[in-house]
Protein backbone atom coordinates (compact mmCIF):
# COMPACT_ATOMS: atom_id res chain seq x y z
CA UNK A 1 0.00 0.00 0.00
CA UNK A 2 1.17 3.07 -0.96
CA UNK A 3 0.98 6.36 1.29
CA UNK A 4 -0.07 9.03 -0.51
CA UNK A 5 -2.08 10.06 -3.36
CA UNK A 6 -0.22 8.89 -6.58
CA UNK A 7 -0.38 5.70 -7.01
CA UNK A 8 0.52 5.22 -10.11
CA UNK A 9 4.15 7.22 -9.49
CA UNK A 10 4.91 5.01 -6.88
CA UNK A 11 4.40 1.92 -8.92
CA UNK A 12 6.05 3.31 -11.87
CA UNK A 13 9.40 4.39 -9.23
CA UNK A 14 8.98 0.58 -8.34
CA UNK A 15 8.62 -0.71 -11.80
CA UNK A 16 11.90 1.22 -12.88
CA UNK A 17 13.62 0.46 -9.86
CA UNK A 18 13.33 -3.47 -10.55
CA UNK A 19 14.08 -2.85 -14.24
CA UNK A 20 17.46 -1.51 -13.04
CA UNK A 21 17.90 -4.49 -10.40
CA UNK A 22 17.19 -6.94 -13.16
CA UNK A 23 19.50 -5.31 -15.77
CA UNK A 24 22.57 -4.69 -13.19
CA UNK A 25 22.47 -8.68 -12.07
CA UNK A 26 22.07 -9.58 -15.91
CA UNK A 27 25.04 -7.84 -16.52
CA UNK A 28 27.50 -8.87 -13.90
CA UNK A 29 25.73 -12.53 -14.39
CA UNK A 30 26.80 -12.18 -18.55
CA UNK A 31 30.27 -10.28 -18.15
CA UNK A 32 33.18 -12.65 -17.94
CA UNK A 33 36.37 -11.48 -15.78
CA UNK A 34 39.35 -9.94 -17.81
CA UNK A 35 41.49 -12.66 -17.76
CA UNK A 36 38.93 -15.09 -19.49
CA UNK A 37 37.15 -12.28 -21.49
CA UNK A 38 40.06 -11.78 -23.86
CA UNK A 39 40.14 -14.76 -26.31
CA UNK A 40 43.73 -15.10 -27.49
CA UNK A 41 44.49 -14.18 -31.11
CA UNK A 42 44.89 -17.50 -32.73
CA UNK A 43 48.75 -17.67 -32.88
CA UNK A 44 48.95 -16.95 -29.54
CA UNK A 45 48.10 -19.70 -27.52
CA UNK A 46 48.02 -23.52 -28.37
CA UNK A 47 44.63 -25.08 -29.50
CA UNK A 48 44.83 -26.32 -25.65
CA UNK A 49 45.29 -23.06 -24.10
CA UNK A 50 42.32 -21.63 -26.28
CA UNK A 51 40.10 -25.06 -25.30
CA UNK A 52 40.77 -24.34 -21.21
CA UNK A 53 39.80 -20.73 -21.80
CA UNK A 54 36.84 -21.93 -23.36
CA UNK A 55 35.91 -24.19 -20.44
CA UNK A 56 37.06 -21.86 -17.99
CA UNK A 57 34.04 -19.77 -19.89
CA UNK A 58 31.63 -22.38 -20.26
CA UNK A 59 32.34 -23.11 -16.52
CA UNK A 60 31.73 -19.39 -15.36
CA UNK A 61 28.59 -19.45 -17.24
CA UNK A 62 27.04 -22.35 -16.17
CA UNK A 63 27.72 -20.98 -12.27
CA UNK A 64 25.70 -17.75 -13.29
CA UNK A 65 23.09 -19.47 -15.24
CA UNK A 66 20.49 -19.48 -11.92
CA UNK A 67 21.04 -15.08 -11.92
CA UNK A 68 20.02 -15.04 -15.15
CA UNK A 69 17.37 -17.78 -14.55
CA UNK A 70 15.75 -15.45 -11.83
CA UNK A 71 15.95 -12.30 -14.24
CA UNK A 72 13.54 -14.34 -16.92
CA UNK A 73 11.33 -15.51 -13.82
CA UNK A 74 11.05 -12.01 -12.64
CA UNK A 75 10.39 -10.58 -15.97
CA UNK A 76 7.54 -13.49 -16.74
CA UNK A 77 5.93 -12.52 -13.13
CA UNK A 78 5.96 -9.46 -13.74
CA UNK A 79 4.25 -9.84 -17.15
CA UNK A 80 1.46 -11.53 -15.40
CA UNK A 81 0.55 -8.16 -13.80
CA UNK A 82 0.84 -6.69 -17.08
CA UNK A 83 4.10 -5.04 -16.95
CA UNK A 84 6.38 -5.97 -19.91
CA UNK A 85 10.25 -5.24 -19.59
CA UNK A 86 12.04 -6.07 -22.48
């Protein structure tokens, strides 16, 4: 419940408030630390150095997969109240 008269501001402050939640843990949840964001040139490393950065990625990924799991669920629950983020 909302004190005050405008409703409708206070949801909207709300609405944009989780949009910014949302897109902050999407992008720490999607960005990949220096060391393993920076694919070698190919030259560089050996086909097994670039195949253990890959993993190392794949690995990393697959531990953030339930943040970005949570971002879709909160952006399908909130779609259920009628408020689309896209």
């Amino acid at each position: 419940v909302a004190l005050g008269g405008d409703n409708s501001a206070m949801l909207s402050n709300v609405v944009d408030e989780l949009v910014r939640f949302r897109t902050k843990v999407r992008h720490y949840a999607l960005a990949l630390p220096e060391a393993a964001e920076a694919l070698p040139v190919e030259g560089d490393v050996g086909a097994k150095g670039q195949k253990e950065q890959k993993e190392k990625r794949r690995q990393l990924m697959q531990e953030r997969k339930p943040l970005l799991e949570a971002c879709d669920s909160l952006r399908e629950n909130l779609a259920a109240f009628g408020i689309h983020i896209q």
